[in-house]
Protein backbone atom coordinates (compact mmCIF):
# COMPACT_ATOMS: atom_id res chain seq x y z
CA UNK A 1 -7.39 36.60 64.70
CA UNK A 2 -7.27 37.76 61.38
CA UNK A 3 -5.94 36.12 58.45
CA UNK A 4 -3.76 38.09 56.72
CA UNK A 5 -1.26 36.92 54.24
CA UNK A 6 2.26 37.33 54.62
CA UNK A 7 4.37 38.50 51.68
CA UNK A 8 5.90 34.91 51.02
CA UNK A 9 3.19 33.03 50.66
CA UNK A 10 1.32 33.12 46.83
CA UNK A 11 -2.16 34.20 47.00
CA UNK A 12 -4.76 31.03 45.97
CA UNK A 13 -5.39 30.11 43.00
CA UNK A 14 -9.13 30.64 41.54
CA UNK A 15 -10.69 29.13 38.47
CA UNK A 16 -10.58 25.34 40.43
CA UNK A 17 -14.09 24.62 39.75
CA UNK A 18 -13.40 26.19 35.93
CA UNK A 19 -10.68 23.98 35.38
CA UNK A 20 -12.42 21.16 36.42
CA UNK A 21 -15.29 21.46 34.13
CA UNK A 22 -12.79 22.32 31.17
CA UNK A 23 -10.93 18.49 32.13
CA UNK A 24 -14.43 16.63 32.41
CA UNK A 25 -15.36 18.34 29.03
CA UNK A 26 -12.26 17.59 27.38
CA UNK A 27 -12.05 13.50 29.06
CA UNK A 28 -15.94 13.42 27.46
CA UNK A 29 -14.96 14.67 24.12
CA UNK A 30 -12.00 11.97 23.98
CA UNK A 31 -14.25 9.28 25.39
CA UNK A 32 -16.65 9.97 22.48
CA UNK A 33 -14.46 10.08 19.95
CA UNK A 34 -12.79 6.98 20.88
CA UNK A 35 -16.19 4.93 21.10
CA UNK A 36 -17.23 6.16 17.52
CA UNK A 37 -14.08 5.02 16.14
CA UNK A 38 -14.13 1.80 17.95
CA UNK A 39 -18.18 1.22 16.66
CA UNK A 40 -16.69 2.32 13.24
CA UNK A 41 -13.69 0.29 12.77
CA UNK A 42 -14.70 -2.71 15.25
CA UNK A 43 -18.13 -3.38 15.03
CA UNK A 44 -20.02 -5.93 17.65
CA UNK A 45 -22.44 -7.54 14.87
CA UNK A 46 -20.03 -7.23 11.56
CA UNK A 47 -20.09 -10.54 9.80
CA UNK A 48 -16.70 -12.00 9.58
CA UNK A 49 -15.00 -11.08 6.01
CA UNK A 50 -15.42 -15.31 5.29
CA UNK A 51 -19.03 -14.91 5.52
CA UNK A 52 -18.71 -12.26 2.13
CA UNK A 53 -16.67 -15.22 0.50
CA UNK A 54 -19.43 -17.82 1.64
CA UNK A 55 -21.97 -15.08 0.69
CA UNK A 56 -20.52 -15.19 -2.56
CA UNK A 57 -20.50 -19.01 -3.14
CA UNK A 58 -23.91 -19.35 -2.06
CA UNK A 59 -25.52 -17.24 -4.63
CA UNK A 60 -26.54 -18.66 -7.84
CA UNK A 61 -26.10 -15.17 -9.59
CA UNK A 62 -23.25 -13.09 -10.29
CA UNK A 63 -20.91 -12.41 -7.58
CA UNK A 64 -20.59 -8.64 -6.58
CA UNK A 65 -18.66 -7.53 -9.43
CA UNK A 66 -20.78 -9.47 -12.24
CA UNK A 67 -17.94 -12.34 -12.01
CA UNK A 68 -18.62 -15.57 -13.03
CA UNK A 69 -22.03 -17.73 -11.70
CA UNK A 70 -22.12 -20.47 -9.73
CA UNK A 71 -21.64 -24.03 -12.15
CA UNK A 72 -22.34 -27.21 -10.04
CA UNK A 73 -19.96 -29.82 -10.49
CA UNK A 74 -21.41 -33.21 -12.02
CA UNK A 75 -19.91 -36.12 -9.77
CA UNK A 76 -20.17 -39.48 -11.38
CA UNK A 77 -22.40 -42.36 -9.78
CA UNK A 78 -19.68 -44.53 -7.38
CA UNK A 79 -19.59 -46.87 -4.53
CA UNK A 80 -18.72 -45.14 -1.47
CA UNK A 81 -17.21 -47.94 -0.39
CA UNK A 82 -15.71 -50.79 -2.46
CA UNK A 83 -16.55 -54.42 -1.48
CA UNK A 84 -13.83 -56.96 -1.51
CA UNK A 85 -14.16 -61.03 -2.31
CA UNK A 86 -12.29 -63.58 -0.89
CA UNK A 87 -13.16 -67.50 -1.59
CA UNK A 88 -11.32 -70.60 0.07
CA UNK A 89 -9.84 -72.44 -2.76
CA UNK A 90 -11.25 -75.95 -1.73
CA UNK A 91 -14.63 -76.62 -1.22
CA UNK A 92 -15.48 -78.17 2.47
CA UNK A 93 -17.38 -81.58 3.33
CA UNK A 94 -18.17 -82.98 6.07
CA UNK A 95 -20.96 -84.90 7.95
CA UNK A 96 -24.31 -83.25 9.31
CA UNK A 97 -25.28 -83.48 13.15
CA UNK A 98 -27.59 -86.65 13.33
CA UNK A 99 -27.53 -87.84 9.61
CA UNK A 100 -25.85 -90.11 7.36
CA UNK A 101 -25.60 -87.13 4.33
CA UNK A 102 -23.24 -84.54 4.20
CA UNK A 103 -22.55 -81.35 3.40
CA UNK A 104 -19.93 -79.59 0.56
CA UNK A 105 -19.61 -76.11 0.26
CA UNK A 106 -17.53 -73.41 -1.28
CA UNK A 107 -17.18 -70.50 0.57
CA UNK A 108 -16.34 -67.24 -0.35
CA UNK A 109 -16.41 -63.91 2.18
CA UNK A 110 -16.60 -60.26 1.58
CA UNK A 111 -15.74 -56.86 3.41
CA UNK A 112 -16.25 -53.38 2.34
CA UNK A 113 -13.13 -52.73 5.17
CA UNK A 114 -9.78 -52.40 3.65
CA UNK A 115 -7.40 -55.16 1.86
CA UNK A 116 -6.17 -56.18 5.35
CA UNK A 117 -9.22 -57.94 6.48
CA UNK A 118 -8.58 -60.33 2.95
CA UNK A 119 -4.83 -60.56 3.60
CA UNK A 120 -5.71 -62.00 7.21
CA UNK A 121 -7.93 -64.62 5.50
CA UNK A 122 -5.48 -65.54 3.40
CA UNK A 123 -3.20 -65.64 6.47
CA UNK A 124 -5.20 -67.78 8.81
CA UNK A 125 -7.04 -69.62 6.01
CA UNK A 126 -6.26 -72.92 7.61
CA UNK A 127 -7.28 -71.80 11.34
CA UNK A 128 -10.65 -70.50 9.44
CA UNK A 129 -11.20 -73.50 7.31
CA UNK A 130 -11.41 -75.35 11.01
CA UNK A 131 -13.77 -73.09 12.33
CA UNK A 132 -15.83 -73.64 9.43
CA UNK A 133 -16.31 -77.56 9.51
CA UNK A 134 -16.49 -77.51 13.18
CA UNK A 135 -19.80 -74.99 12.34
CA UNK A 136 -20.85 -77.14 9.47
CA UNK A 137 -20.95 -80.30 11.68
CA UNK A 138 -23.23 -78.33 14.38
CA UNK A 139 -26.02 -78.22 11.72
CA UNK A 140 -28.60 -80.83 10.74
CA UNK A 141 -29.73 -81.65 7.64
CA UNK A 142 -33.00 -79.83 8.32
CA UNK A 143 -31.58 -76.47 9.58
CA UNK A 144 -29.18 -76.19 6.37
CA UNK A 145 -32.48 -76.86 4.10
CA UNK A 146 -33.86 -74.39 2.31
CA UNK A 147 -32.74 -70.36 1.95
CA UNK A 148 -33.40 -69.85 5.91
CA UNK A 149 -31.41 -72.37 6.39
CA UNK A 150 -28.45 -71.17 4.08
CA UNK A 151 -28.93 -67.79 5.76
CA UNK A 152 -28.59 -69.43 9.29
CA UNK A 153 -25.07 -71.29 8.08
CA UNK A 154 -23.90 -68.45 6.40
CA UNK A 155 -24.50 -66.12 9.72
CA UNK A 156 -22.88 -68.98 11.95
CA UNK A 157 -19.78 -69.31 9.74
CA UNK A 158 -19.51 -65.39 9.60
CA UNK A 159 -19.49 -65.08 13.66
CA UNK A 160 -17.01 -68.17 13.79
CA UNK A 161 -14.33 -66.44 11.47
CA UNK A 162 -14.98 -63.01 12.82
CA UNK A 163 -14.87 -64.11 16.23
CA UNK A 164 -11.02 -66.15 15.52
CA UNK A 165 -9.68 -63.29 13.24
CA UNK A 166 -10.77 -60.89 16.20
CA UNK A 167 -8.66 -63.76 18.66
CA UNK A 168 -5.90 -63.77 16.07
CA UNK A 169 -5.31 -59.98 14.37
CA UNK A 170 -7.45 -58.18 16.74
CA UNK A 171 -10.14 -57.10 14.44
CA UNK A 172 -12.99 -59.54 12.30
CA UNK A 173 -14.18 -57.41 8.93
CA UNK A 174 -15.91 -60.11 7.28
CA UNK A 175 -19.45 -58.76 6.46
CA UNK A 176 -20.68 -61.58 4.14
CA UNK A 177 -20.20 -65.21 3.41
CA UNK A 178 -21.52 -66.96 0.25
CA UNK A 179 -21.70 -70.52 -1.00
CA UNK A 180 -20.58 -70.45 -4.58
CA UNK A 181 -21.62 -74.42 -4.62
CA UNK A 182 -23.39 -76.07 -1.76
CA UNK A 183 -24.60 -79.68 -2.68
CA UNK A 184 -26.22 -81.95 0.16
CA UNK A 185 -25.88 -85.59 -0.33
């Protein structure tokens, strides 16, 4: 058998393997180009354009253009925080555990919290002024002698209000309690 071709049917087509080297060529070229304009335009380490502005506000010289420098601005000397006073408006006696003397004290408290924790003394001043005999009473005349012994009281009283502005309001605040007077007779 013999192949022979008839007269309707085309004769092959040559030039395949040609053609196939001109596409591979041609998908390489576009390939390339399109990586070296993504590197170009898109690059995998280019700083972020904030970094030029931070760049710029870093350096104590000139900025790129010979702009202004750098000036530090002077902040004044201030409290971060401001501390807030509060003091009971009668002074508090009463008897000492296991003595005939007693006690009087002023007390004040502070916070460095906002006005709230003062507006909830104020508030439960009466439940607080309690809280602070009952303490007072727990204390003998030797424990409340002396600046340990001041520092004990003033500790006590300070967990006592805390702990019945925490029962009442749901939060204490009082950092500090001070005796304006505190006479022992």
């Amino acid at each position: 058998m013999t192949d022979t071709l008839s007269p309707d049917t085309p004769p092959p087509r040559k030039g395949g393997l040609l053609g196939k080297i001109i596409a591979f060529l041609l998908g390489g070229i576009l390939f390339g180009a399109g990586g070296y304009a993504a590197a170009t335009f898109f690059p995998l380490n280019a700083d972020p354009p904030a970094s030029d502005v931070l760049r710029l506000i870093e350096s104590d010289g000139a900025g790129m253009d010979g702009g202004p420098k750098k000036v530090p601005k002077v902040l004044p000397d201030a409290s971060v925080f401001e501390t807030r006073y509060y003091q009971f408006p009668e002074p508090l006696t009463t008897n000492l555990r296991a003595s005939r003397r007693f006690l009087q004290i002023s007390v004040g408290v502070s916070t460095q919290y906002d006005e709230t924790v003062i507006e909830n003394v104020e508030t439960h001043a009466l439940a607080l002024q309690s809280d602070i005999l009952a303490v007072m009473s727990t204390f003998g005349e030797e424990e409340v002698t002396g600046q340990a012994g001041r520092d004990a009281l003033s500790n006590a009283l300070k967990d006592a209000m805390n702990s019945r502005l925490e029962d009442l309001e749901g939060f204490g605040g009082i950092e500090g309690v001070f005796f304006p007077s505190f006479v022992m007779q």
